[in-house]
C-alpha atoms as a PDB file:
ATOM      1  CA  UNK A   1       0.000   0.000   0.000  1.00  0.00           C
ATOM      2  CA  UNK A   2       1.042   3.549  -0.570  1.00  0.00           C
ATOM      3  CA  UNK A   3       2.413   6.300   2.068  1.00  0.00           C
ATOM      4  CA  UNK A   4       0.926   8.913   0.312  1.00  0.00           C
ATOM      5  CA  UNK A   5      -2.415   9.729   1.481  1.00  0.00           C
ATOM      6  CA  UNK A   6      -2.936  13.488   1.705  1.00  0.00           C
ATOM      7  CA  UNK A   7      -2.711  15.348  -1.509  1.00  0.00           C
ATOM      8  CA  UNK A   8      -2.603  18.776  -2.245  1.00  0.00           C
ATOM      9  CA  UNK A   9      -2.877  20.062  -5.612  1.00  0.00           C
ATOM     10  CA  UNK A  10      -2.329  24.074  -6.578  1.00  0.00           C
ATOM     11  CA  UNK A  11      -4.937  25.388  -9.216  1.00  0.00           C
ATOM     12  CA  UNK A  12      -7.838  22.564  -9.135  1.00  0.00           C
ATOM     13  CA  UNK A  13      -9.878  24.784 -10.844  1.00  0.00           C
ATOM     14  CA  UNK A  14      -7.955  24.576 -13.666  1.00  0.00           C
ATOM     15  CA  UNK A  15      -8.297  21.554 -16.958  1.00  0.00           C
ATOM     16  CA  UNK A  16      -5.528  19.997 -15.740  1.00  0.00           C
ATOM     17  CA  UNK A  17      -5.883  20.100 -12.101  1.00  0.00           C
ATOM     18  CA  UNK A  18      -9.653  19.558 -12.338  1.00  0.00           C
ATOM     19  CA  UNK A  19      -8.829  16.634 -13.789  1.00  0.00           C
ATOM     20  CA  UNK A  20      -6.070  15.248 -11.335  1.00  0.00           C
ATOM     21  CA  UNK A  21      -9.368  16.341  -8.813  1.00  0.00           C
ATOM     22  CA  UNK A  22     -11.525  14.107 -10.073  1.00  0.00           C
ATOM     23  CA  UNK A  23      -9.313  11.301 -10.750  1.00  0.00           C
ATOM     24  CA  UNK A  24      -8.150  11.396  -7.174  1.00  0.00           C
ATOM     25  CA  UNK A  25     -11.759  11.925  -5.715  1.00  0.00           C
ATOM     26  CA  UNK A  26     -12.878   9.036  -8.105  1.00  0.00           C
ATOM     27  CA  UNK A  27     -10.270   6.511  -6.991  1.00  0.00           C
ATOM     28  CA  UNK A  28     -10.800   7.219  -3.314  1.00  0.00           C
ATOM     29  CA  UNK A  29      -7.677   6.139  -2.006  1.00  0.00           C
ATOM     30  CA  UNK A  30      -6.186   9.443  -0.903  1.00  0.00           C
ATOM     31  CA  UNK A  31      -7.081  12.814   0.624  1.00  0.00           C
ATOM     32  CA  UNK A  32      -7.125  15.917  -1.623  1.00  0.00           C
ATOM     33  CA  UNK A  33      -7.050  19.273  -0.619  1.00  0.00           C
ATOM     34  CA  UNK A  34      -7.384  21.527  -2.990  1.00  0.00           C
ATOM     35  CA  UNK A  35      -5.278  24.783  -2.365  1.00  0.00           C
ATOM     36  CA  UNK A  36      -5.162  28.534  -4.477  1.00  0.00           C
ATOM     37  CA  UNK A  37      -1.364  28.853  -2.915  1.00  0.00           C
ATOM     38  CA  UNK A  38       0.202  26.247  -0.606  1.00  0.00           C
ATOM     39  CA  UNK A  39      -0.104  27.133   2.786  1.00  0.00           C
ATOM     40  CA  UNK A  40      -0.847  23.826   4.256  1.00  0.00           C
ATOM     41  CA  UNK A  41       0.860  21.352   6.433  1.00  0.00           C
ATOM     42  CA  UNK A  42       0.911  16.980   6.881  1.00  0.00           C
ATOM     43  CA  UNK A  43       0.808  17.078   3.018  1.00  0.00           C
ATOM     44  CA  UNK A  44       2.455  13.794   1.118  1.00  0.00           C
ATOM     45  CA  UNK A  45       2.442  14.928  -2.792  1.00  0.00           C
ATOM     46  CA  UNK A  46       1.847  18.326  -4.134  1.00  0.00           C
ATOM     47  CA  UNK A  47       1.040  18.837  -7.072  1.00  0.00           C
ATOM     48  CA  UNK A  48       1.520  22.278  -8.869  1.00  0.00           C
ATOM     49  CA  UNK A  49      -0.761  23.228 -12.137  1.00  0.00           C
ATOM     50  CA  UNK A  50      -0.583  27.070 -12.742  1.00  0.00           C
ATOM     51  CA  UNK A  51      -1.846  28.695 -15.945  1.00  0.00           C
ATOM     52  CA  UNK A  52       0.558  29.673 -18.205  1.00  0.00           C
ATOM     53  CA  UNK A  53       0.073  33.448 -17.655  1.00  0.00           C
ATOM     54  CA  UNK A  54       1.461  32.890 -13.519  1.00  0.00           C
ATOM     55  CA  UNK A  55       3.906  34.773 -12.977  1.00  0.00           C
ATOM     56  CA  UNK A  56       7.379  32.302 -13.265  1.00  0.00           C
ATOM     57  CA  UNK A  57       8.431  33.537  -9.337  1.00  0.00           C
ATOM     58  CA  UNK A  58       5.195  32.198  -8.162  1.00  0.00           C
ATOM     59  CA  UNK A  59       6.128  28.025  -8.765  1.00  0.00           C
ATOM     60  CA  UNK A  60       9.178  29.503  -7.001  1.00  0.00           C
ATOM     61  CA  UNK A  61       7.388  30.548  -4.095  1.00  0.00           C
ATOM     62  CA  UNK A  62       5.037  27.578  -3.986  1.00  0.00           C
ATOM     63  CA  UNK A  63       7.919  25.325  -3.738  1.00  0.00           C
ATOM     64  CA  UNK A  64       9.735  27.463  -1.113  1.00  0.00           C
ATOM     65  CA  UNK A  65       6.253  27.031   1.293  1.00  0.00           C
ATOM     66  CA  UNK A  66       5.937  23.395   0.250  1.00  0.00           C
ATOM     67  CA  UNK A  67       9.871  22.467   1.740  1.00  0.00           C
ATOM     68  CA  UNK A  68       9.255  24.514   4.781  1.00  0.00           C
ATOM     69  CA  UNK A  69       5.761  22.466   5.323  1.00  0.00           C
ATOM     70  CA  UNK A  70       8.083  19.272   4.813  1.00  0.00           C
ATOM     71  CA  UNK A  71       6.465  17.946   1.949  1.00  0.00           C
ATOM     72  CA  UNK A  72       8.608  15.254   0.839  1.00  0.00           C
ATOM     73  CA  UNK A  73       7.608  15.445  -3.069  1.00  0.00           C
ATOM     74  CA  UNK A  74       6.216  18.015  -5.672  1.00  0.00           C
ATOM     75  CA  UNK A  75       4.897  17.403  -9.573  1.00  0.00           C
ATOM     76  CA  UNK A  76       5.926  20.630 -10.720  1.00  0.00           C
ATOM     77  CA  UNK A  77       3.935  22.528 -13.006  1.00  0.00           C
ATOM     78  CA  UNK A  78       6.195  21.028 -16.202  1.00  0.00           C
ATOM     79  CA  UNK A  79       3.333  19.261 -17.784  1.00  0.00           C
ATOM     80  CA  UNK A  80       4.974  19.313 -21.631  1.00  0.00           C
ATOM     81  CA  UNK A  81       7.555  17.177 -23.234  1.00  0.00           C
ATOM     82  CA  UNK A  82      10.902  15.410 -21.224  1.00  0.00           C
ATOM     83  CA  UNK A  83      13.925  17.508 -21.191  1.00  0.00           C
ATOM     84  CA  UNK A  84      17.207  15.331 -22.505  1.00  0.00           C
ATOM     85  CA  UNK A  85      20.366  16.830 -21.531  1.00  0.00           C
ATOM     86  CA  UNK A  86      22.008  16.911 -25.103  1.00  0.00           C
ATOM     87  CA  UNK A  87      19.322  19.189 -26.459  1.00  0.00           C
ATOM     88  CA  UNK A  88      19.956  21.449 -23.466  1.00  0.00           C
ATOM     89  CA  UNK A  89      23.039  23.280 -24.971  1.00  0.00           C
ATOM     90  CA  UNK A  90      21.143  24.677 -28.120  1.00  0.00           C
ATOM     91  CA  UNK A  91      21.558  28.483 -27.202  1.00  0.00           C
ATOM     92  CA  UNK A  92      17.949  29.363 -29.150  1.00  0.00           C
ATOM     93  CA  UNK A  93      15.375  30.934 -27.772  1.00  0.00           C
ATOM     94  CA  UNK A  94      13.066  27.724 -27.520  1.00  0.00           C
ATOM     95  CA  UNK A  95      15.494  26.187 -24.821  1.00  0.00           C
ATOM     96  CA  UNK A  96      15.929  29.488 -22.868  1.00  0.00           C
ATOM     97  CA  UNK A  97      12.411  30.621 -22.664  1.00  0.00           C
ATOM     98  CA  UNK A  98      10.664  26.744 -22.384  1.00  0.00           C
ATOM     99  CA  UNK A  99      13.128  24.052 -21.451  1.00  0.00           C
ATOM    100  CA  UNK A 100      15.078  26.690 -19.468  1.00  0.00           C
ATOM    101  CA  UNK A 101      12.486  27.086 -17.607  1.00  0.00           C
ATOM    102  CA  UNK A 102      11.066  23.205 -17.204  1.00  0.00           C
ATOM    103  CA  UNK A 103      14.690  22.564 -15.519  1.00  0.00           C
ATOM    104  CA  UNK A 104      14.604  25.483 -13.203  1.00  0.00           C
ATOM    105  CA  UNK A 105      11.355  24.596 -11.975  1.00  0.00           C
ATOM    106  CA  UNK A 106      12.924  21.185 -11.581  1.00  0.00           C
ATOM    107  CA  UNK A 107      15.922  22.587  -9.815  1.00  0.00           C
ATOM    108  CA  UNK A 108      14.009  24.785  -7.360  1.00  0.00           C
ATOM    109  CA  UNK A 109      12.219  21.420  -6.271  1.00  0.00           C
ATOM    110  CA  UNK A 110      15.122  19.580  -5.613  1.00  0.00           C
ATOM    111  CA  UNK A 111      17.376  22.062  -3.779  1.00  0.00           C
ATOM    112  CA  UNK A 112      14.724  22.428  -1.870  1.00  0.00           C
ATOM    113  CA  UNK A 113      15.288  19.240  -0.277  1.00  0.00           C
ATOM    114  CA  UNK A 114      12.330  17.814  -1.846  1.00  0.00           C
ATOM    115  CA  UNK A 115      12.017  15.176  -4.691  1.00  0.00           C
ATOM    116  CA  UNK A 116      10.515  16.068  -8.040  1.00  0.00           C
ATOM    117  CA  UNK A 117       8.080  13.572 -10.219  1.00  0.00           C
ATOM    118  CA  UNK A 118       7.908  15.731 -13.529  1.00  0.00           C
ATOM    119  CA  UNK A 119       5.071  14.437 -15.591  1.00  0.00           C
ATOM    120  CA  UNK A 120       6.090  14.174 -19.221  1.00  0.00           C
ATOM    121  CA  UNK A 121       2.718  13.896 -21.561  1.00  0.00           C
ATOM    122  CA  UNK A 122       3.328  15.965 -24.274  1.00  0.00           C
ATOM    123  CA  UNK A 123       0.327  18.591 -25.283  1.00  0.00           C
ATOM    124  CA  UNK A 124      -2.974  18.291 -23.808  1.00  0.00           C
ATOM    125  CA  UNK A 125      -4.711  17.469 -26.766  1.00  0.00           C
ATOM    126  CA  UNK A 126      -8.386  18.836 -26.520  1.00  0.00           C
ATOM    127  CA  UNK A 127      -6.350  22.544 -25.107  1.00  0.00           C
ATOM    128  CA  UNK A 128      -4.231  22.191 -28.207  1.00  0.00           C
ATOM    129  CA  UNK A 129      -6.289  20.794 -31.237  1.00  0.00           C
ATOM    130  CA  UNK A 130      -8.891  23.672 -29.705  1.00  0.00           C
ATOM    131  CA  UNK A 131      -6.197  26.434 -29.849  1.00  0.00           C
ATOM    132  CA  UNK A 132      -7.046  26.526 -33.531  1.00  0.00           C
ATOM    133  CA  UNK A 133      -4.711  27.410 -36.291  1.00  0.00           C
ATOM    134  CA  UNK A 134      -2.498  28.899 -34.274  1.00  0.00           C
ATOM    135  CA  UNK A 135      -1.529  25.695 -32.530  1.00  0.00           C
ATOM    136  CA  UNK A 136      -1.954  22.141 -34.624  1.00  0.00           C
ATOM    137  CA  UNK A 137      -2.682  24.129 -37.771  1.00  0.00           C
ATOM    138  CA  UNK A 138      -6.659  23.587 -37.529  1.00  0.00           C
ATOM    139  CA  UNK A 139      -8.993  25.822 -37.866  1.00  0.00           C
ATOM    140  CA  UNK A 140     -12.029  23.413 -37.064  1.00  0.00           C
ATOM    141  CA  UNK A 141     -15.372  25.904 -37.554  1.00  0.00           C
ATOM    142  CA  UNK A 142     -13.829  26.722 -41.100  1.00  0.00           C
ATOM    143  CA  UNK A 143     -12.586  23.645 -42.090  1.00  0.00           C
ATOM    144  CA  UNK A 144      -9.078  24.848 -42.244  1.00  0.00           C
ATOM    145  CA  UNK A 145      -5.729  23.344 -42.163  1.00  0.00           C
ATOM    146  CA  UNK A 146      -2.301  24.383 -42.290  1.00  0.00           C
ATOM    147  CA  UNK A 147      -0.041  21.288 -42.533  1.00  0.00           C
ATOM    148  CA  UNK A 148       3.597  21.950 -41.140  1.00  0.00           C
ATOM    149  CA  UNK A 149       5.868  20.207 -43.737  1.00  0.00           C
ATOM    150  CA  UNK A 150       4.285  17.263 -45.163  1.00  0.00           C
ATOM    151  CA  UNK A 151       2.116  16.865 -41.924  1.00  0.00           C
ATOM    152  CA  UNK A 152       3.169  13.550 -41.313  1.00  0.00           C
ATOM    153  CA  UNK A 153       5.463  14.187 -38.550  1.00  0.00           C
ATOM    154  CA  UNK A 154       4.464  12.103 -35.422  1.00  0.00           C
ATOM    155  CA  UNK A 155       4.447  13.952 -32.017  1.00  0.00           C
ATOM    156  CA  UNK A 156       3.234  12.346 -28.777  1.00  0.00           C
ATOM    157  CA  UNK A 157       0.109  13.873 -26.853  1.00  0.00           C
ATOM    158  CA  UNK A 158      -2.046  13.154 -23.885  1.00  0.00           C
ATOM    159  CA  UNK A 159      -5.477  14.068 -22.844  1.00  0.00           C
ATOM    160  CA  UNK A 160      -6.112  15.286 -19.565  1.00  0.00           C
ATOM    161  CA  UNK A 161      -8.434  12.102 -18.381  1.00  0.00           C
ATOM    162  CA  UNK A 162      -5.282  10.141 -19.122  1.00  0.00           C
ATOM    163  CA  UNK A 163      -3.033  12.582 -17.011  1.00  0.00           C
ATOM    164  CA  UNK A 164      -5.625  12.473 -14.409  1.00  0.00           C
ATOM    165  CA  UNK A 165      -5.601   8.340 -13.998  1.00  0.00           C
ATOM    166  CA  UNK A 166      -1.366   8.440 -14.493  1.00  0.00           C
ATOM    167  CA  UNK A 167      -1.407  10.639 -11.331  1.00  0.00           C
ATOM    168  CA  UNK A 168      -3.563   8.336  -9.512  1.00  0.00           C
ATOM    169  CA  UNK A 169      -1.678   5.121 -10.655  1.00  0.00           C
ATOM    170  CA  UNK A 170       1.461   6.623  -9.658  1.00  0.00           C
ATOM    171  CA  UNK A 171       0.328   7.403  -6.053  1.00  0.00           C
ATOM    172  CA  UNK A 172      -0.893   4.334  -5.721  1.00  0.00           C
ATOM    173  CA  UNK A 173       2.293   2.445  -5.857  1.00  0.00           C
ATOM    174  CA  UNK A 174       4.292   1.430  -3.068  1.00  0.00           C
ATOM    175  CA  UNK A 175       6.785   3.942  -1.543  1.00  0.00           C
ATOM    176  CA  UNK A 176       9.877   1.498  -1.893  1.00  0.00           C
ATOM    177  CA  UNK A 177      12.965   0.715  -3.942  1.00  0.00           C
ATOM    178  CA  UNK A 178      11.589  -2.147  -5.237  1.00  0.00           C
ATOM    179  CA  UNK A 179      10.115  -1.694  -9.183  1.00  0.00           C
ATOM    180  CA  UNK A 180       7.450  -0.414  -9.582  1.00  0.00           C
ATOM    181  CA  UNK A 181       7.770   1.783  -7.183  1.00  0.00           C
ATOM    182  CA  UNK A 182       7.065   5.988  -6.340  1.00  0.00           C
ATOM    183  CA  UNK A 183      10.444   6.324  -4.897  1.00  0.00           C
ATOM    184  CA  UNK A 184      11.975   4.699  -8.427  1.00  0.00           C
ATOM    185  CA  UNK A 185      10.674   8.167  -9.776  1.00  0.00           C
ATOM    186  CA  UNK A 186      11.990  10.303  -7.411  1.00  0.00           C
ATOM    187  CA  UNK A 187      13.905  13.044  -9.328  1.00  0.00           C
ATOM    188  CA  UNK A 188      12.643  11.645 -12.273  1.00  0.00           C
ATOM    189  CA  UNK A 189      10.440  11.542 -15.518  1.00  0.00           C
ATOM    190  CA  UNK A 190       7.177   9.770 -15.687  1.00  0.00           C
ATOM    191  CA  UNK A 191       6.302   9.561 -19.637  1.00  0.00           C
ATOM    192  CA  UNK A 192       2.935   8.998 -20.659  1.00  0.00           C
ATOM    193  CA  UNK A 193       1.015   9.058 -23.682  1.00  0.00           C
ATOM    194  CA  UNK A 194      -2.581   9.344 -25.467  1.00  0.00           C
ATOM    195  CA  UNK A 195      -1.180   8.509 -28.555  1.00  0.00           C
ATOM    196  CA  UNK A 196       1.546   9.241 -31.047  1.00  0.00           C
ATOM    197  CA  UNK A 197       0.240  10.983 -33.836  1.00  0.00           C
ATOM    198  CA  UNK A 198       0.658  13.791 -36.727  1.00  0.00           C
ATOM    199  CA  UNK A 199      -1.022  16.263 -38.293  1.00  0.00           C
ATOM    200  CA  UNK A 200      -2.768  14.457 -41.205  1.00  0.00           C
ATOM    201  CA  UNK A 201      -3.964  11.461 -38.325  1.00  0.00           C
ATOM    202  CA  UNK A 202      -5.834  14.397 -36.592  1.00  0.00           C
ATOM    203  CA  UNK A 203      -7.130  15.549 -39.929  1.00  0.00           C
ATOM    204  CA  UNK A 204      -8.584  11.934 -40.557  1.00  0.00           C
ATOM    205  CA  UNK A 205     -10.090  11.977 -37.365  1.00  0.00           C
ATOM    206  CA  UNK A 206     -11.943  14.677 -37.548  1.00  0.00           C
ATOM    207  CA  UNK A 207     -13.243  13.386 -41.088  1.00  0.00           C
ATOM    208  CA  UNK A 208     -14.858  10.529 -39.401  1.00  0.00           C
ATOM    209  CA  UNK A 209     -16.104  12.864 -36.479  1.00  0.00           C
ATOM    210  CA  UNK A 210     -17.017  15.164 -39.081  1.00  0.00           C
ATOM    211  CA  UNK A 211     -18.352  13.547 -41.765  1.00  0.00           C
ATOM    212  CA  UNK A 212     -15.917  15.352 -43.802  1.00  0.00           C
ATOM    213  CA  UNK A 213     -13.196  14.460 -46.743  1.00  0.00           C
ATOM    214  CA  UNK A 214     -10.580  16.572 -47.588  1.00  0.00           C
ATOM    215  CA  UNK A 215     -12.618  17.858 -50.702  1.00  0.00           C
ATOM    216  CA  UNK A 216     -14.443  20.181 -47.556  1.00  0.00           C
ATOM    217  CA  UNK A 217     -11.239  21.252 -46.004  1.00  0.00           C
ATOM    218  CA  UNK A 218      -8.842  24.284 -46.984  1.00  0.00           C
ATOM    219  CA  UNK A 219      -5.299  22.209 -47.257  1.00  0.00           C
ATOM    220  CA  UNK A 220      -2.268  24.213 -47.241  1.00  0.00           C
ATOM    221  CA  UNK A 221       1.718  23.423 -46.316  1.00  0.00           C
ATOM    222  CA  UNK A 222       4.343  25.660 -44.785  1.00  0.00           C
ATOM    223  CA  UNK A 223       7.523  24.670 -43.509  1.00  0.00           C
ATOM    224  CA  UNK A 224       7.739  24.058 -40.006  1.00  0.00           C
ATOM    225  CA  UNK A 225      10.928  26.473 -39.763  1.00  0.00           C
ATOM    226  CA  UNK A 226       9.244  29.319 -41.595  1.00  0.00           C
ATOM    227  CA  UNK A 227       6.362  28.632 -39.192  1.00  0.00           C
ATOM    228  CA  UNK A 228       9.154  29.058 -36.323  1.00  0.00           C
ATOM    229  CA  UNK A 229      10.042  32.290 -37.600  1.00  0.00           C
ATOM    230  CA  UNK A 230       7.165  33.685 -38.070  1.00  0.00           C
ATOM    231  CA  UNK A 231       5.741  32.746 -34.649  1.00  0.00           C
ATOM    232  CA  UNK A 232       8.790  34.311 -33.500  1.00  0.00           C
ATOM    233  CA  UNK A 233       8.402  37.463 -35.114  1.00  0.00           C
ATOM    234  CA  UNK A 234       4.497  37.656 -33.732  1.00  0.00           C
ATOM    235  CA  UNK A 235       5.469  36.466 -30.114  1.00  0.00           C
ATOM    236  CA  UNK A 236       8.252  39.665 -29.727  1.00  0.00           C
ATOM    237  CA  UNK A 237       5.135  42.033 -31.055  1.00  0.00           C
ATOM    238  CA  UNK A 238       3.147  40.883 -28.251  1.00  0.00           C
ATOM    239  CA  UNK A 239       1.042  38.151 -30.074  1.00  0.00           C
ATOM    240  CA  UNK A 240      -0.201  35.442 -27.422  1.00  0.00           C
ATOM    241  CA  UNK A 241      -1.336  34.073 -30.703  1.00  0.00           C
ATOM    242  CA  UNK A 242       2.434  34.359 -31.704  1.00  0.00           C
ATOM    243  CA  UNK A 243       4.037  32.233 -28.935  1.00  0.00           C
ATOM    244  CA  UNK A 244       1.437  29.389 -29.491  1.00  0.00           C
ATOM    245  CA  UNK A 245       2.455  29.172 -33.082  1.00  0.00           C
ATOM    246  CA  UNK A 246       6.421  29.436 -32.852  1.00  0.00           C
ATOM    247  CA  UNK A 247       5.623  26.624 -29.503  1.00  0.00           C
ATOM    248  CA  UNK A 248       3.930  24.282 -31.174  1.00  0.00           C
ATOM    249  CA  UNK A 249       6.203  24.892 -34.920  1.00  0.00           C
ATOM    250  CA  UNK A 250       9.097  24.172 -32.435  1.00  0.00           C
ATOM    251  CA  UNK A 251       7.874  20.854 -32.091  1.00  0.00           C
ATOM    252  CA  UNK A 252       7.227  19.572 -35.010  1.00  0.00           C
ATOM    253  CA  UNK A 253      10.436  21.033 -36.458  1.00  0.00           C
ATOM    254  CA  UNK A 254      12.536  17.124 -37.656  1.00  0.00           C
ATOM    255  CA  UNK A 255      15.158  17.981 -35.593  1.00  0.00           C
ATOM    256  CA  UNK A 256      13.192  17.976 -31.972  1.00  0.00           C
ATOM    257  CA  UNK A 257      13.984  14.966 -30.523  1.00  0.00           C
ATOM    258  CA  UNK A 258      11.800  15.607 -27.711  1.00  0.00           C
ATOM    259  CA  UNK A 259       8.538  15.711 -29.040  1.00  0.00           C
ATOM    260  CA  UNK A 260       7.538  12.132 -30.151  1.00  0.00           C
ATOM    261  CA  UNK A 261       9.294  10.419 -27.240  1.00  0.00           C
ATOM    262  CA  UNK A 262       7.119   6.876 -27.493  1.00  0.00           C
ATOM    263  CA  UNK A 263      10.011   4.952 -28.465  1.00  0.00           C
ATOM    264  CA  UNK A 264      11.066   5.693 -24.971  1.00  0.00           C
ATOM    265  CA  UNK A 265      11.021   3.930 -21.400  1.00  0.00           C
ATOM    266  CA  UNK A 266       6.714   5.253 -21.526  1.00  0.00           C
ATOM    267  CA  UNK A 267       5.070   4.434 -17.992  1.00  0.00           C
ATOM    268  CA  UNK A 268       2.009   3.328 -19.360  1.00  0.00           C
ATOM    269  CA  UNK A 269       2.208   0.284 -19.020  1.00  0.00           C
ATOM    270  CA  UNK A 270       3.502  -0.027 -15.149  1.00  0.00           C
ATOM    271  CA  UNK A 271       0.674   2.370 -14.469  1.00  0.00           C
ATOM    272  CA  UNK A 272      -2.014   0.472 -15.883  1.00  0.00           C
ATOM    273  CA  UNK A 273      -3.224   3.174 -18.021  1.00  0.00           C
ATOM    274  CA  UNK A 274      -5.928   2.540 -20.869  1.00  0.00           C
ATOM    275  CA  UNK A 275      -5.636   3.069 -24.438  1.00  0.00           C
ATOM    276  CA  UNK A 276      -7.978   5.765 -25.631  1.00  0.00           C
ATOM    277  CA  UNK A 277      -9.878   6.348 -28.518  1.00  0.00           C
ATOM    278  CA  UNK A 278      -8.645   8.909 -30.580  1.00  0.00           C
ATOM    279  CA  UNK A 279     -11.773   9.696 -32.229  1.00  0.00           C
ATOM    280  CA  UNK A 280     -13.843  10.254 -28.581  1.00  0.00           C
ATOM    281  CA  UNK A 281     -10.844  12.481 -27.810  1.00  0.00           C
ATOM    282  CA  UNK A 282     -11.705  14.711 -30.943  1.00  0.00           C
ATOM    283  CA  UNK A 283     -15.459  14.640 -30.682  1.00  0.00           C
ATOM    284  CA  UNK A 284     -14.459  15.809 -27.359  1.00  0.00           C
ATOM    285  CA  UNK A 285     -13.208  18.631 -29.015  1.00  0.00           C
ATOM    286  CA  UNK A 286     -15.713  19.266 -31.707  1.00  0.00           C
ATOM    287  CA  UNK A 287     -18.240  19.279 -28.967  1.00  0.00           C
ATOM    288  CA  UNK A 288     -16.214  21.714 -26.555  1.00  0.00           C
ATOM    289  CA  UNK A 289     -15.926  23.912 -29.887  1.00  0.00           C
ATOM    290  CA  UNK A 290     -19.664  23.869 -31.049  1.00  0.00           C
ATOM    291  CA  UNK A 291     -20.405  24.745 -27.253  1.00  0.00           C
ATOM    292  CA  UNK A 292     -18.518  28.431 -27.911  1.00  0.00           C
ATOM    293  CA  UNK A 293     -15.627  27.127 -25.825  1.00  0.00           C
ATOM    294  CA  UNK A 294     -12.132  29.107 -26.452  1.00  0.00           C
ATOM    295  CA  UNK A 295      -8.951  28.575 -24.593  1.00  0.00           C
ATOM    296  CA  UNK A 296      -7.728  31.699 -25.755  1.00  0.00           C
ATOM    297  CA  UNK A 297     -10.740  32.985 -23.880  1.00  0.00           C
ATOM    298  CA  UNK A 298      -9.528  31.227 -21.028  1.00  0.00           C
ATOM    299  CA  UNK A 299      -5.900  32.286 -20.834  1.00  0.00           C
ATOM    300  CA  UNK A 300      -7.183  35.670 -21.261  1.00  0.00           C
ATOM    301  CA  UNK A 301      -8.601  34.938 -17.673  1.00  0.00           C
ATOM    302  CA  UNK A 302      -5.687  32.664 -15.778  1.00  0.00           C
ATOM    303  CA  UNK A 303      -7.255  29.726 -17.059  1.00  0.00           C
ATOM    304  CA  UNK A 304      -4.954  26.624 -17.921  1.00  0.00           C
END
């Protein structure tokens, strides 16, 4: 049986704390306290989901209240793609400004005296797909699509519901040495996955969602480095729109070795975790859409 009982999580109103919520609440194994800044003590696990407006010194501060409550393990708010060493000396702006900061998130944790369990699942997929062109390329309500390259490049993604049941999985195992284990991801990665997929697999979903072919769809290419630079150029104007486009271009540039990491040690398996539909995922979506939902709505208002 698991030590870790009492969990707090930081911004449960949020997609992606919501969803660790109900996961946790589901489950019933554990008790969750859900916390707008960490203030609280006889904690286990905290977990840490800001939006991505916050302020970068408040994780900072969060983690400096969380090692003086003696909590002996965060999940920071890193909830993107797994940071490999060798692609940490690029000097570009992508590693400065978005693995720069995944690592000193990571780093604040761990001097603290605490031990970090960074969640590697890629993009959210309903926030992303939903971003619209700016993101994946799609725009859904006018059956648009921008296809980086030849579209075909594979990038790994998650949906929050999976997140949700990783965290719970994870928590539930036993706080030993022995595999599988919590404290055999202490300091670590845990990589999980929806699926693996690319640009022209989302495209075919949506087609059988849909109902659609690509005779009812706007098709156009663009490099994914041109994409890069032109995201760049919008995100230094002040375009919110901007950084979402150079972030997501940045990923499915060939030479990111980061962004389709399936082929690695994924924790899916040890965790128990389904395999989804990827169709439900995008009717998910389509649904969300139809309803008038926009995340760029939402970020407008700290949402995450």
């Amino acid at each position: 049986m698991s030590a870790i009982q009492n969990v707090a999580i930081v911004g449960a109103g949020g997609h992606i704390g919501g969803a660790f919520a109900r996961a946790l609440i589901q489950a019933g194994n554990h008790v969750v306290t859900a916390l707008s800044r960490f203030d609280s003590k006889r904690q286990h696990f905290l977990v840490i989901t800001l939006a991505a407006t916050a302020p970068e010194e408040t994780h900072a501060k969060i983690v400096k209240a969380a090692a003086e409550a003696g909590v002996p393990y965060v999940m920071p708010n890193a909830f993107s793609y797994p940071i490999y060493q060798d692609n940490l000396c690029e000097q570009d702006l992508y590693t400065s400004i978005i693995r720069g900061g995944i690592a000193n998130r990571v780093s604040d944790i761990q001097r603290s005296g605490a031990a970090s369990v960074v969640l590697c699942c890629g993009f959210w997929y309903e926030w992303t797909l939903a971003m619209g062109e700016s993101s994946f390329g799609f725009s859904i309500r006018d059956r648009k699509i921008t296809f980086f390259d030849d579209g075909k490049r594979t990038i790994t993604v998650s949906t929050w519901e999976q997140c949700g049941l990783a965290l719970v999985s994870l928590l539930s195992l036993p706080e030993t040495i022995t595999s599988p284990s919590l404290a055999g991801y202490k300091n670590r990665n845990v990589l999980i996955s929806s699926f693996s997929i690319s640009q022209r697999d989302i495209l075919d979903s949506l087609h059988r969602v849909l109902g659609t072919t690509d005779d009812d769809w706007d098709i156009k290419y663009e490099s994914s480095a041109q994409r890069v630079k032109e995201g760049e150029e919008e995100m230094r104007e002040g375009s919110q729109r901007g950084f979402i486009k150079w972030l997501c271009a940045n990923t499915f540039l060939p030479g990111n070795i980061a962004s389709d990491f399936t082929d690695k040690e994924i924790a899916n398996s040890v965790l128990g975790l389904p395999e989804e539909d990827l169709d439900d995922a995008t009717k998910r979506v389509v649904t969300r859409l139809e309803n008038g939902w926009s995340p760029f709505e939402e970020l407008g208002k700290g949402g995450s």
